[in-house]
C-alpha atoms as a PDB file:
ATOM      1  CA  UNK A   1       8.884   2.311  -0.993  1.00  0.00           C
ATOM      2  CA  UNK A   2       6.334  -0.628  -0.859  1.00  0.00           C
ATOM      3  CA  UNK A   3       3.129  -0.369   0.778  1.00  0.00           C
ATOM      4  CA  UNK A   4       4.491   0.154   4.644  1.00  0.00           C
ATOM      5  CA  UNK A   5       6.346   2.465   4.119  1.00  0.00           C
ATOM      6  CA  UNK A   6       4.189   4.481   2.099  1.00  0.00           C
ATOM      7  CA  UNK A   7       0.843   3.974   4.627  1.00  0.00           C
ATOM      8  CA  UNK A   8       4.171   5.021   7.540  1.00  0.00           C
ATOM      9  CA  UNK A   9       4.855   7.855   5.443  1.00  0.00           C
ATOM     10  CA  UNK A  10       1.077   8.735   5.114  1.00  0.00           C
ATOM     11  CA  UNK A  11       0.384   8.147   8.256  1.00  0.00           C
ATOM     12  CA  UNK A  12       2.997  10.506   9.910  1.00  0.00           C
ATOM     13  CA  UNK A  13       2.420  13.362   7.720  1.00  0.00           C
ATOM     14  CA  UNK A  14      -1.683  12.981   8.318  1.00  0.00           C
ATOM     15  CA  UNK A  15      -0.519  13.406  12.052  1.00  0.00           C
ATOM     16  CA  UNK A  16       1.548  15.934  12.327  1.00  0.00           C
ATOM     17  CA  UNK A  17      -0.756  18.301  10.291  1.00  0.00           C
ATOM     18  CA  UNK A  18      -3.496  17.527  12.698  1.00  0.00           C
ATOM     19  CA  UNK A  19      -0.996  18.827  15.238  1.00  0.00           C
ATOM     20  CA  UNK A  20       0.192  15.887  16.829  1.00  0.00           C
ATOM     21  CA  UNK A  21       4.198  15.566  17.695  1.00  0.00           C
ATOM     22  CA  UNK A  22       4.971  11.883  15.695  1.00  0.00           C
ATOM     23  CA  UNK A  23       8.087  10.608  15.378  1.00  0.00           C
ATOM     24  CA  UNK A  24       9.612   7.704  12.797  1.00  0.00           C
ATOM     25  CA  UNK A  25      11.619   4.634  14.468  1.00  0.00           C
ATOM     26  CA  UNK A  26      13.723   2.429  12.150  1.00  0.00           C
ATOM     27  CA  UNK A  27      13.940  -0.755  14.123  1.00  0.00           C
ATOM     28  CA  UNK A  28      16.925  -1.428  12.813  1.00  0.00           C
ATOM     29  CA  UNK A  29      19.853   0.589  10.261  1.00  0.00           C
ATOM     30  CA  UNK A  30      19.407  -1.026   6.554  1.00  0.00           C
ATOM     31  CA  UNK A  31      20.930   1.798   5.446  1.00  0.00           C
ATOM     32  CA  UNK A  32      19.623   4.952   3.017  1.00  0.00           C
ATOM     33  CA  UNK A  33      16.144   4.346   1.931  1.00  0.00           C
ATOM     34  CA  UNK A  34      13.506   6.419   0.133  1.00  0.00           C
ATOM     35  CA  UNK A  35      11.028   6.829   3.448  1.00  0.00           C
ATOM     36  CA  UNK A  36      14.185   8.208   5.559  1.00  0.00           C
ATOM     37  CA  UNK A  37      14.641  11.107   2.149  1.00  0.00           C
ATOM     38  CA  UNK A  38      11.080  12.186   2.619  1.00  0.00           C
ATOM     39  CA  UNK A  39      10.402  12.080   5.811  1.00  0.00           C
ATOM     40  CA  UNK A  40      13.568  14.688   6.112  1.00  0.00           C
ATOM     41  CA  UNK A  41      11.521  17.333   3.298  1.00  0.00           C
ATOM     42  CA  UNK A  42       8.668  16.678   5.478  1.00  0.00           C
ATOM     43  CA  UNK A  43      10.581  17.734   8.550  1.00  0.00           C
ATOM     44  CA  UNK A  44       9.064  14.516  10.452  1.00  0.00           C
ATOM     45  CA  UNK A  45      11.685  13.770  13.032  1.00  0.00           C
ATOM     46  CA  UNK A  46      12.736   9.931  13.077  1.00  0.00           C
ATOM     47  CA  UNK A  47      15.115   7.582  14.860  1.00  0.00           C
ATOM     48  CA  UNK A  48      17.078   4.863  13.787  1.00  0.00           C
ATOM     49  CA  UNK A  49      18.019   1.730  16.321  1.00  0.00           C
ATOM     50  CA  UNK A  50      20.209  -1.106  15.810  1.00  0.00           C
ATOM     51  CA  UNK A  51      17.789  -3.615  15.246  1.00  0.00           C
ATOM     52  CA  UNK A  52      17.750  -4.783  19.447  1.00  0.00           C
ATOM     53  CA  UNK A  53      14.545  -5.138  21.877  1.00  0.00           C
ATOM     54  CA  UNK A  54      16.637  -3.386  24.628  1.00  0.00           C
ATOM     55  CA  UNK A  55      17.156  -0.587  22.295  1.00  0.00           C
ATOM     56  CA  UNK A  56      13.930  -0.064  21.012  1.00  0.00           C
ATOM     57  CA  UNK A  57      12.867  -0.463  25.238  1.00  0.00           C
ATOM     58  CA  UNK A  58      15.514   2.242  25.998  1.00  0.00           C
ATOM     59  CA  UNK A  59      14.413   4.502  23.766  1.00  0.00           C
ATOM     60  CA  UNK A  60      10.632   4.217  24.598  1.00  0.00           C
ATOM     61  CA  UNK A  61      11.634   4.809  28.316  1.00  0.00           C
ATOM     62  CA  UNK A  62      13.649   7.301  27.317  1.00  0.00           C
ATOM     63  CA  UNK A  63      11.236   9.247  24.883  1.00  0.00           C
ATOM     64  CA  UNK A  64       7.978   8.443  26.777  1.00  0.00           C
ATOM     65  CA  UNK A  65       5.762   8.566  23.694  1.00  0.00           C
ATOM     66  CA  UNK A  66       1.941   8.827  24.814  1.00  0.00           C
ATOM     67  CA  UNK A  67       1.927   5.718  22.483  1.00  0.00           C
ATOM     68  CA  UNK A  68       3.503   3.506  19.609  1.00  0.00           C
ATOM     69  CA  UNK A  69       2.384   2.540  16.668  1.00  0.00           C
ATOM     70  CA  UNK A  70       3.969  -0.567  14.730  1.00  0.00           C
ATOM     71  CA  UNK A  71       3.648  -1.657  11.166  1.00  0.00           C
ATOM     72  CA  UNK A  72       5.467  -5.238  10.096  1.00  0.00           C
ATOM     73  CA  UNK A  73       6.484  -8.372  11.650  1.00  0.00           C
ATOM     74  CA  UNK A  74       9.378  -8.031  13.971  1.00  0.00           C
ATOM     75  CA  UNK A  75       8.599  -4.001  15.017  1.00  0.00           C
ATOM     76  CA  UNK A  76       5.230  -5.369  15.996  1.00  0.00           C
ATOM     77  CA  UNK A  77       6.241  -8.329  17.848  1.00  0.00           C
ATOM     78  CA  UNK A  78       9.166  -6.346  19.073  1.00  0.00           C
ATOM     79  CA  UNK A  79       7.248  -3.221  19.630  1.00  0.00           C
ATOM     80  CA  UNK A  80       3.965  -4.727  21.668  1.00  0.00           C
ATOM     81  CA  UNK A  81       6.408  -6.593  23.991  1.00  0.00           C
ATOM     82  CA  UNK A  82       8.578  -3.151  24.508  1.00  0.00           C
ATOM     83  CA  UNK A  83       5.623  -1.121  24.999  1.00  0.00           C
ATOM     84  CA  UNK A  84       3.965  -3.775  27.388  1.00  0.00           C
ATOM     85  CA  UNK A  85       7.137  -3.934  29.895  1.00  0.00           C
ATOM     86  CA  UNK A  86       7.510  -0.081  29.858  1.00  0.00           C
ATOM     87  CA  UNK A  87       3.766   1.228  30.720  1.00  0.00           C
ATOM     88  CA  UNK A  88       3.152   2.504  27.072  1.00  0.00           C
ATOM     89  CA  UNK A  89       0.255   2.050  25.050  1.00  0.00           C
ATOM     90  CA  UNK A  90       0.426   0.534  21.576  1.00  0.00           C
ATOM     91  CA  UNK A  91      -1.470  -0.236  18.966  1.00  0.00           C
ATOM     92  CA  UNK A  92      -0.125  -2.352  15.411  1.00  0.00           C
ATOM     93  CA  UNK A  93      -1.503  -2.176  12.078  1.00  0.00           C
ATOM     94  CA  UNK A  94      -1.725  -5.103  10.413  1.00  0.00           C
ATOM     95  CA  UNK A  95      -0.848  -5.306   6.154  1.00  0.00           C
ATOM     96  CA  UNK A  96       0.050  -8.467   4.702  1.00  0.00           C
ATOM     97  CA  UNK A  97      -2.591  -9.855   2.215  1.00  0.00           C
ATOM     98  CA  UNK A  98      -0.682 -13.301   2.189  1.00  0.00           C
ATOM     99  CA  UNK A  99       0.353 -15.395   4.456  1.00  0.00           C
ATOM    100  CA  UNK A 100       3.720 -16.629   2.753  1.00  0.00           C
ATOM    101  CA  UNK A 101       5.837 -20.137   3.130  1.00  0.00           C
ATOM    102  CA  UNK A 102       8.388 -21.270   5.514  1.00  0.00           C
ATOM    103  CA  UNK A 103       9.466 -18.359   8.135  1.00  0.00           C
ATOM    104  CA  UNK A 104       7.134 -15.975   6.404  1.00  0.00           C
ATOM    105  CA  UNK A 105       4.491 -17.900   7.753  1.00  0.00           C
ATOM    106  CA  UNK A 106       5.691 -18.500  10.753  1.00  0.00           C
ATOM    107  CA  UNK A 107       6.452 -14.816  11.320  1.00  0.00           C
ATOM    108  CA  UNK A 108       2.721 -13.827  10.733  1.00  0.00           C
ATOM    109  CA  UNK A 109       1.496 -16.614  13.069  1.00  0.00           C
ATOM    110  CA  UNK A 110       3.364 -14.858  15.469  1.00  0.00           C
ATOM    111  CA  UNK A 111       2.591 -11.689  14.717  1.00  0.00           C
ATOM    112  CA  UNK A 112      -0.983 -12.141  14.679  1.00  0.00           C
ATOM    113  CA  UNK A 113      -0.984 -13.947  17.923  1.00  0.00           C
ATOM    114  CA  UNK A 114       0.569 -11.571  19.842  1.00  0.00           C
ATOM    115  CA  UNK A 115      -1.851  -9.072  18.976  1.00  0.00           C
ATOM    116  CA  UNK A 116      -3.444  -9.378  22.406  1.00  0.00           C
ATOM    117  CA  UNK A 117      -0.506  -7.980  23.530  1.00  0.00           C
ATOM    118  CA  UNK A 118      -1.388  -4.596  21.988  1.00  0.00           C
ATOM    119  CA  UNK A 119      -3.821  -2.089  22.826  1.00  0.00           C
ATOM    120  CA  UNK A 120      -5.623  -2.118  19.637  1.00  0.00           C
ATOM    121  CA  UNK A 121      -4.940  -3.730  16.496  1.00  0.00           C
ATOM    122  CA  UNK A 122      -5.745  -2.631  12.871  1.00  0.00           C
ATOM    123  CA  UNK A 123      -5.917  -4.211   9.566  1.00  0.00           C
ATOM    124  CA  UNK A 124      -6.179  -2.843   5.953  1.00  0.00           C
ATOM    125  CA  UNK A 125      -8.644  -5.661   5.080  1.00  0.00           C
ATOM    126  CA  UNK A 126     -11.376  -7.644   6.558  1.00  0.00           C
ATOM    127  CA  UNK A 127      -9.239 -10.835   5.269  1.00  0.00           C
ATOM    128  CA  UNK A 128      -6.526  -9.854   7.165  1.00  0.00           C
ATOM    129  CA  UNK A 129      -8.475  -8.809  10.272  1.00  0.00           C
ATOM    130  CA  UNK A 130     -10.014 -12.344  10.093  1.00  0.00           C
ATOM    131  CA  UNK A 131      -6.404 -13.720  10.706  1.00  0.00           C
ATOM    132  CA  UNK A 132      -6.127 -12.217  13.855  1.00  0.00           C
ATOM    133  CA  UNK A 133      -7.570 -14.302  16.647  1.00  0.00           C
ATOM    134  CA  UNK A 134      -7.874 -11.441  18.904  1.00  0.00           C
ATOM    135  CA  UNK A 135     -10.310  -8.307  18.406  1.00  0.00           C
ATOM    136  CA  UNK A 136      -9.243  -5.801  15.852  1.00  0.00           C
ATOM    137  CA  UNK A 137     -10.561  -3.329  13.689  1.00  0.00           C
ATOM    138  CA  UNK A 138     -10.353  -2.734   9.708  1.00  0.00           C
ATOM    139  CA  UNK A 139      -8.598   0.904   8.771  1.00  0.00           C
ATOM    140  CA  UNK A 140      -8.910   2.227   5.328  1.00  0.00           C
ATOM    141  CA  UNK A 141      -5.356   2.341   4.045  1.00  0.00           C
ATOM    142  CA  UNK A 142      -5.882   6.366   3.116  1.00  0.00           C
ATOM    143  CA  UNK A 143      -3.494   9.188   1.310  1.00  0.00           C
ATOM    144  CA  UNK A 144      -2.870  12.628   1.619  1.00  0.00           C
ATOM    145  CA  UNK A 145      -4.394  14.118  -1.693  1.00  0.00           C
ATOM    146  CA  UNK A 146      -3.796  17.785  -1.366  1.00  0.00           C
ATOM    147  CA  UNK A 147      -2.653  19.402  -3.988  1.00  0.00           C
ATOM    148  CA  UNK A 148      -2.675  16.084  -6.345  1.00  0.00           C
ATOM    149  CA  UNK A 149      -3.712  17.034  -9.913  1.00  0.00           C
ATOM    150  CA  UNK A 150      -5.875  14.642 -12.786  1.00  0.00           C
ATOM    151  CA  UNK A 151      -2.610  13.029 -14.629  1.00  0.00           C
ATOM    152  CA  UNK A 152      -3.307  13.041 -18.566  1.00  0.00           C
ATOM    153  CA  UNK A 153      -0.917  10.239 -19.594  1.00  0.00           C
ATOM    154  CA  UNK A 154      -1.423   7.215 -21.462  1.00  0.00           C
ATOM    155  CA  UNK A 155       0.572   4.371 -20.005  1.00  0.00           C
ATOM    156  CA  UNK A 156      -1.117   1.007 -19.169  1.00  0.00           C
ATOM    157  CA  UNK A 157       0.817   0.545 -16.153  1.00  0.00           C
ATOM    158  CA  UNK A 158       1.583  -2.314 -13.166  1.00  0.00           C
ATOM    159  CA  UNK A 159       2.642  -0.754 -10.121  1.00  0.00           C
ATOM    160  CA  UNK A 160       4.288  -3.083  -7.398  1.00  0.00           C
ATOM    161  CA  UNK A 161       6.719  -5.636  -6.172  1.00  0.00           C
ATOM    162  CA  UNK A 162       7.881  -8.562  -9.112  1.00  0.00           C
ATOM    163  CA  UNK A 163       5.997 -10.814  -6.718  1.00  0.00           C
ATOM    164  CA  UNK A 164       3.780 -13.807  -7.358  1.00  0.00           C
ATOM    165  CA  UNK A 165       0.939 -12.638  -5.158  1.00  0.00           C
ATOM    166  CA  UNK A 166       0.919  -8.994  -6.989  1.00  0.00           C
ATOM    167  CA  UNK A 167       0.539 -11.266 -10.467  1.00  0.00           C
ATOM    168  CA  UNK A 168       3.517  -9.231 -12.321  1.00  0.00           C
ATOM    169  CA  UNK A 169       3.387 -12.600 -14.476  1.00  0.00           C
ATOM    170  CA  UNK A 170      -0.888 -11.894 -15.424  1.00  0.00           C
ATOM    171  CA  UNK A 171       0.629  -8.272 -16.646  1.00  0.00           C
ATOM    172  CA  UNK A 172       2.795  -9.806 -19.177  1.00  0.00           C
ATOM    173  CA  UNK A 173       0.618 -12.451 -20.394  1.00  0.00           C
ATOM    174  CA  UNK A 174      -1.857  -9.746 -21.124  1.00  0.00           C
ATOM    175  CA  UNK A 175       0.758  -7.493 -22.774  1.00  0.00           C
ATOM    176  CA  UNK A 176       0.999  -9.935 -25.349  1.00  0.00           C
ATOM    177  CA  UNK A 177      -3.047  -9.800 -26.571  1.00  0.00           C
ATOM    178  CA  UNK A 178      -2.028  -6.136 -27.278  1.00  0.00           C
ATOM    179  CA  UNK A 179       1.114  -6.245 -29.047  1.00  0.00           C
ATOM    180  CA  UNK A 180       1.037  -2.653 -30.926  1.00  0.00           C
ATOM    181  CA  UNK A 181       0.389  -0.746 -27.016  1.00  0.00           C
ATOM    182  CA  UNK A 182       3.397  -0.307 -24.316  1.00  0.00           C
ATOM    183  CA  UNK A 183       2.969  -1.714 -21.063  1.00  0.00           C
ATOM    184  CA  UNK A 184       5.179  -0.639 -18.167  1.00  0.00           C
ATOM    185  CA  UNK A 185       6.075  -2.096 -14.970  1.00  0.00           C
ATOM    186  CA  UNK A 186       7.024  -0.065 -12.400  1.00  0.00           C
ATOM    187  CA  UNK A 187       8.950  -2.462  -9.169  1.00  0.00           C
ATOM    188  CA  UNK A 188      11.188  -4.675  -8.486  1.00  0.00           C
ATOM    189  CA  UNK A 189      10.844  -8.376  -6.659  1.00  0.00           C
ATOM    190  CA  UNK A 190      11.932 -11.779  -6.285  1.00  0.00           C
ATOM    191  CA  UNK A 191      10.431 -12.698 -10.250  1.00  0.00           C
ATOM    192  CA  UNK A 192      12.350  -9.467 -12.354  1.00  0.00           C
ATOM    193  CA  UNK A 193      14.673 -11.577 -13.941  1.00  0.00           C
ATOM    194  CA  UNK A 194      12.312 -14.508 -14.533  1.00  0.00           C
ATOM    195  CA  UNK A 195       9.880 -12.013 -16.141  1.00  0.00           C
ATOM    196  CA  UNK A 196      12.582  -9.911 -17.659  1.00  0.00           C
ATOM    197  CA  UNK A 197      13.731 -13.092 -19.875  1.00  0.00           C
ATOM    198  CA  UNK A 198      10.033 -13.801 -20.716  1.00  0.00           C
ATOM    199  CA  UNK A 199       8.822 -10.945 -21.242  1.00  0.00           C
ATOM    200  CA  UNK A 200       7.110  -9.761 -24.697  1.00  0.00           C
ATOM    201  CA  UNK A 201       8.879  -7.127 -26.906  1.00  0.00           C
ATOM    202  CA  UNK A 202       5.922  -4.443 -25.964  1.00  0.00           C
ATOM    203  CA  UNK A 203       6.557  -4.620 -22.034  1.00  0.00           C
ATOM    204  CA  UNK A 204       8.944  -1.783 -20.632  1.00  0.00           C
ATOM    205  CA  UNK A 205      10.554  -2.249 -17.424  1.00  0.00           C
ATOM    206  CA  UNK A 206      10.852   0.893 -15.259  1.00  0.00           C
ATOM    207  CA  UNK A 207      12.756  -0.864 -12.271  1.00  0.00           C
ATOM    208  CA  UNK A 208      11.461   0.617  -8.337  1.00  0.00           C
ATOM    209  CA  UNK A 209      10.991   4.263  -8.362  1.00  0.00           C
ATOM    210  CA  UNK A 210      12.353   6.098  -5.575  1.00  0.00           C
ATOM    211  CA  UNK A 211       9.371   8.835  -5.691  1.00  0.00           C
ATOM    212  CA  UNK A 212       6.315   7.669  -7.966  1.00  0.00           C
ATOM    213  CA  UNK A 213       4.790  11.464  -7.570  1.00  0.00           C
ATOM    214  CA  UNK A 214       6.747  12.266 -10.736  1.00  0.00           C
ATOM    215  CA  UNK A 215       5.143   8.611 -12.657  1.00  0.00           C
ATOM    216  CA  UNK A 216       1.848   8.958 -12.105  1.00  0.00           C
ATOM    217  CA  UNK A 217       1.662  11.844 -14.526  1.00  0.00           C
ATOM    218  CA  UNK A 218       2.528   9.983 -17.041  1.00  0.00           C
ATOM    219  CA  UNK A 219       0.167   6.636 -16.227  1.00  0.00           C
ATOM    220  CA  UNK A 220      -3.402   6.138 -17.841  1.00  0.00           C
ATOM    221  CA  UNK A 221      -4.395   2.668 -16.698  1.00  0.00           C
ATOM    222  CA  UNK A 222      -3.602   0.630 -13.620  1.00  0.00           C
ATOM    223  CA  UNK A 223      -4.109  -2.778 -13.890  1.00  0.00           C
ATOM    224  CA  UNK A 224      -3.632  -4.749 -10.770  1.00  0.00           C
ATOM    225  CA  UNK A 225      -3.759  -8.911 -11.696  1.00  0.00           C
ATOM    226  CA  UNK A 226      -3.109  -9.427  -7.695  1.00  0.00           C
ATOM    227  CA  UNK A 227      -3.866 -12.953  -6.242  1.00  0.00           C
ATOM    228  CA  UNK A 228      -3.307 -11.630  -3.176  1.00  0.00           C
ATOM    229  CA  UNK A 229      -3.702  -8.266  -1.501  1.00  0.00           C
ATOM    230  CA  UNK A 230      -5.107  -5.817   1.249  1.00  0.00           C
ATOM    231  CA  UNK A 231      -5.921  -2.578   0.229  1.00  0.00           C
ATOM    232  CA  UNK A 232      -3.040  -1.586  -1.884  1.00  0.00           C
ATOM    233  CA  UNK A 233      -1.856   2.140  -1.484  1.00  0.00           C
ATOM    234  CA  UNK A 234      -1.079   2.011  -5.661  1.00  0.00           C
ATOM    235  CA  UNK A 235      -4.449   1.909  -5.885  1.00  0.00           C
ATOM    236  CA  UNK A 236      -5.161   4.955  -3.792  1.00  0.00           C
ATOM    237  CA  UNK A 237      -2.308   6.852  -5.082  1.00  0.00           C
ATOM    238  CA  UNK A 238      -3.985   5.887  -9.253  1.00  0.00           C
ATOM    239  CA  UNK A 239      -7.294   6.878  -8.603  1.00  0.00           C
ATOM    240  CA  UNK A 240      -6.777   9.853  -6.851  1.00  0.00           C
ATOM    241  CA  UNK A 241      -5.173  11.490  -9.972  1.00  0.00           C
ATOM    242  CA  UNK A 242      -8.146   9.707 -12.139  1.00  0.00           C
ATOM    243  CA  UNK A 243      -6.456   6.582 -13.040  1.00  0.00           C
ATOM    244  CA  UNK A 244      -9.123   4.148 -13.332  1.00  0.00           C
ATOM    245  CA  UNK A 245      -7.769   0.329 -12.115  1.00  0.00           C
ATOM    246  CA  UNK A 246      -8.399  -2.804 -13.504  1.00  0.00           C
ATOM    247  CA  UNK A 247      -7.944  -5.118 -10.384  1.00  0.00           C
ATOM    248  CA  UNK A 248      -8.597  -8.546  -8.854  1.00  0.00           C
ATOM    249  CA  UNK A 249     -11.461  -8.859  -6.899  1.00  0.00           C
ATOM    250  CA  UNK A 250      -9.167 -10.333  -3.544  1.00  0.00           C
ATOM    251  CA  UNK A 251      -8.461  -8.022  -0.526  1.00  0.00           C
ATOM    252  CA  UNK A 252     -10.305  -4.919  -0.032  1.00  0.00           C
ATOM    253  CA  UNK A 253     -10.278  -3.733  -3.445  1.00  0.00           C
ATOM    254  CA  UNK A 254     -13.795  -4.647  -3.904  1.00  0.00           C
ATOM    255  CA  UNK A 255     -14.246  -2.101  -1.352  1.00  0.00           C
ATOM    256  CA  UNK A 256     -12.414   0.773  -2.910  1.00  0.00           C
ATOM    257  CA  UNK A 257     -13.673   0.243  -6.828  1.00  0.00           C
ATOM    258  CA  UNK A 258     -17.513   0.790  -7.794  1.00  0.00           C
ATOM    259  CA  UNK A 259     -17.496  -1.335 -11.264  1.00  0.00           C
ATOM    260  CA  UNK A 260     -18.342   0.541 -14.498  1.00  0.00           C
ATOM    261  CA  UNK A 261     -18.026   3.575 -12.214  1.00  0.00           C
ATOM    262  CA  UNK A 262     -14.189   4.388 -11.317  1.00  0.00           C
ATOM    263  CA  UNK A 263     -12.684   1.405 -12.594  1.00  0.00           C
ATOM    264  CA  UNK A 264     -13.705  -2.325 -13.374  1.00  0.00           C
ATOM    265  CA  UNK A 265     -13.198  -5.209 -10.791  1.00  0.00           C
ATOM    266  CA  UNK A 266     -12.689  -9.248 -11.776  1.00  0.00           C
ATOM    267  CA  UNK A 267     -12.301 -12.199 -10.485  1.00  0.00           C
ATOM    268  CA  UNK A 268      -8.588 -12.903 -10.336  1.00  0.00           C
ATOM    269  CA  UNK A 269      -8.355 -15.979 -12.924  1.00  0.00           C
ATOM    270  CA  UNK A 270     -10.851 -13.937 -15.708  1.00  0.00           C
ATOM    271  CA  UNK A 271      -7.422 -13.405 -18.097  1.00  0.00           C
ATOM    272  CA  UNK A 272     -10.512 -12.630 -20.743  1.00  0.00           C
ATOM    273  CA  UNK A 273     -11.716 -10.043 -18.825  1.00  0.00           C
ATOM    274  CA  UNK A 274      -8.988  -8.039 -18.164  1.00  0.00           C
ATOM    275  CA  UNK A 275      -8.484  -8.275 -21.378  1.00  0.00           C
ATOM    276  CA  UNK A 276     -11.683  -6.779 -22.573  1.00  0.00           C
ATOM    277  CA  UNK A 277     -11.476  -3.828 -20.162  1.00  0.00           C
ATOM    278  CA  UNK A 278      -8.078  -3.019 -20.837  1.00  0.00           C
ATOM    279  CA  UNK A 279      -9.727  -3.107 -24.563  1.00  0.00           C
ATOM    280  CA  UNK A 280     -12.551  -1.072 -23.465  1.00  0.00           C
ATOM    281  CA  UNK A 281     -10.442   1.874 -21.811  1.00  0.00           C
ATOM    282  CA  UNK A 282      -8.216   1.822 -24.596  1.00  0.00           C
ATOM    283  CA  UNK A 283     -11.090   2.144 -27.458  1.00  0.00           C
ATOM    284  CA  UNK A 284     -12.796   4.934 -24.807  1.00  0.00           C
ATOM    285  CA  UNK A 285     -14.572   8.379 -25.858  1.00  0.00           C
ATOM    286  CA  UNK A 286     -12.989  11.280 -23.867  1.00  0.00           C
ATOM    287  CA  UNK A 287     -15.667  11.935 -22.325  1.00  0.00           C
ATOM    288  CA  UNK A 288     -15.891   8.707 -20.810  1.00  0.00           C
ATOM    289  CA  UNK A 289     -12.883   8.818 -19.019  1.00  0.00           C
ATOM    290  CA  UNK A 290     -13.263  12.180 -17.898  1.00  0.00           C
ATOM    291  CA  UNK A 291     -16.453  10.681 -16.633  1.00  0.00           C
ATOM    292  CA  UNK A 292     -14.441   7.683 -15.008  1.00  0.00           C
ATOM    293  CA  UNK A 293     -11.610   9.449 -13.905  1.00  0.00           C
ATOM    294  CA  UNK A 294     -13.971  12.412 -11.797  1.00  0.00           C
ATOM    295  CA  UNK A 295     -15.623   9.603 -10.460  1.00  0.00           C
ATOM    296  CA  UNK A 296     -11.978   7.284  -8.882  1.00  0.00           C
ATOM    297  CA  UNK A 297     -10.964  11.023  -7.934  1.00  0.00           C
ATOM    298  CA  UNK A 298     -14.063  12.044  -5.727  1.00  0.00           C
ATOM    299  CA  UNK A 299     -14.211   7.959  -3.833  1.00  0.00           C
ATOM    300  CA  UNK A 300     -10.739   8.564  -2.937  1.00  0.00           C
ATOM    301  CA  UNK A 301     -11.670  11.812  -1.392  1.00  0.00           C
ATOM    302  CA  UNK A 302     -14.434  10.919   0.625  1.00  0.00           C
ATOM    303  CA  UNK A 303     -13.172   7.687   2.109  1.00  0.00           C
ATOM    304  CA  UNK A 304      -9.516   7.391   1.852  1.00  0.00           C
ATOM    305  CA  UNK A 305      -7.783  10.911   2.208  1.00  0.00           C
ATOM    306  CA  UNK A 306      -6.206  11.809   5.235  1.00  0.00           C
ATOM    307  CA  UNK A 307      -8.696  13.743   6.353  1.00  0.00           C
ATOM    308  CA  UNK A 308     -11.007  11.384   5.929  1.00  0.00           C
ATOM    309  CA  UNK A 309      -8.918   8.870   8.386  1.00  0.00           C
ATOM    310  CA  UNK A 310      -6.532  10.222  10.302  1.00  0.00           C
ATOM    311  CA  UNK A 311      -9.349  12.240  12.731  1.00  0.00           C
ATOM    312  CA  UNK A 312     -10.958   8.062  12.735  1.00  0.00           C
ATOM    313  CA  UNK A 313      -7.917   7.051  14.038  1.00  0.00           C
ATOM    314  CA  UNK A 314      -7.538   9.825  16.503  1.00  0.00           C
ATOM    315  CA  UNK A 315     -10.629   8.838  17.707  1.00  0.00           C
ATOM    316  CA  UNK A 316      -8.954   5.288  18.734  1.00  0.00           C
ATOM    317  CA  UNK A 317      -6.335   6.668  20.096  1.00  0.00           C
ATOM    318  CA  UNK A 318      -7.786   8.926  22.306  1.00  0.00           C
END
């Protein structure tokens, strides 16, 4: 479950509960995956192709959606072009904070475009939105936070792909100014065994968690060393049970995070700071971080719940 699938999952359970029928489409069959298991207990209906533009055109002609949606590179290339030839409207949502090498980058020069090709396009950040030559709007990546309770654990935690652009390799290098506290990483990535065979003897590696709900209880701290990002949906999912972040200024966190107020915001090479904050929160009065943790709580509610957004986004669809 990385950030797509968690803003699809979001996103489809924000719609049906404003009574809209939505359904899932897996471009193509990779198999059993976390999203497919909850969208089941959330009785969200979803389809699963075989990865083909005729198929995915079939089944729009076939369904006749009132519109489509797509989220990554080849169901939004793959999706505007389907949607175009069959009379559909569609919209994309753009969510990659970097740009990538090689075929990644050639993939989001394509996908950004072909945006024209859409009916309205979406990013999660203003950087990102910048990247698109075409008009497009920024969306708040947003959760659903009914029912979500304060967690009261202790963990300094990184949530996130092993990736260089998430800055797993920042989270260790910090681990080691605090040698005596844990630090956990929950993901997986391209750098676990790199940072597995370097890593200090305080760092505790979780592996990806199929459903985080049951983690977050036991985090304290997020701290988010990104070099790259867009408005990352750990963030969200930390602050609305009062875990304060430490994050890079880069993306739209700067957006999301009041400094001193629900969490503390850096530029992305300050290793100093983050080490002083991380030494702040962790020499904190209680009543501080009560204070703190009301504070991440109550932004998340006004701005980035579901019902918050998802009427927004009605709006554009309409």
């Amino acid at each position: 479950m990385g950030g797509i699938e968690t803003h699809v999952l979001q996103l489809a359970t924000g719609l049906s509960r404003q009574g809209q029928k939505t359904r899932v489409v897996f471009l193509d069959d990779h198999g059993e995956h976390p999203l497919k298991q909850q969208l089941r207990e959330q009785g969200i209906p979803m389809q699963v192709l075989d990865g083909r533009f005729a198929s995915l055109r079939r089944a729009l002609r076939h369904h006749r959606p009132r519109l489509l949606h797509t989220h990554g590179y080849k169901a939004g290339l793959y999706g505007r072009l389907a949607a175009r030839t069959t009379s559909i409207r569609s919209y994309s949502t753009y969510h990659a904070g970097e740009v990538g090498k090689g075929r990644l980058a050639l993939y989001d020069w394509l996908d950004c475009h072909s945006a024209w090709l859409a009916d309205g396009a979406f990013a999660v950040s203003l950087p990102i939105a910048q990247r698109i030559p075409s008009p497009s709007q920024v969306i708040d990546n947003f959760i659903d936070t009914t029912g979500l309770v304060r967690s009261e654990g202790q963990q300094i935690a990184f949530v996130g792909r092993l990736s260089r652009e998430k800055g797993a390799d920042r989270f260790l290098a910090l681990a080691t100014q605090y040698p005596r506290d844990s630090f956990h990483l929950y993901g997986d990535g391209p750098l676990a065994a790199e940072l597995k065979a370097t890593a200090p003897a305080n760092v505790v590696f979780h592996g990806q968690q199929a459903q985080m709900c049951k983690v977050w209880p036991a985090i304290g701290l997020l701290v988010m060393p990104s070099r790259h990002e867009g408005l990352p949906m750990a963030a969200l999912e930390a602050m609305a049970r009062g875990v304060p972040v430490i994050a890079s200024d880069v993306g739209a966190l700067g957006g999301l995070i009041t400094p001193n107020v629900d969490g503390w915001l850096l530029d992305q090479h300050d290793s100093i700071g983050f080490r002083d904050f991380v030494g702040l929160w962790l020499g904190m009065p209680k009543q501080q971080r009560d204070r703190i943790a009301l504070a991440a709580m109550a932004r998340v509610n006004q701005r980035y719940s579901s019902d918050a957004v998802i009427p927004w986004l009605l709006q554009h669809y309409q």
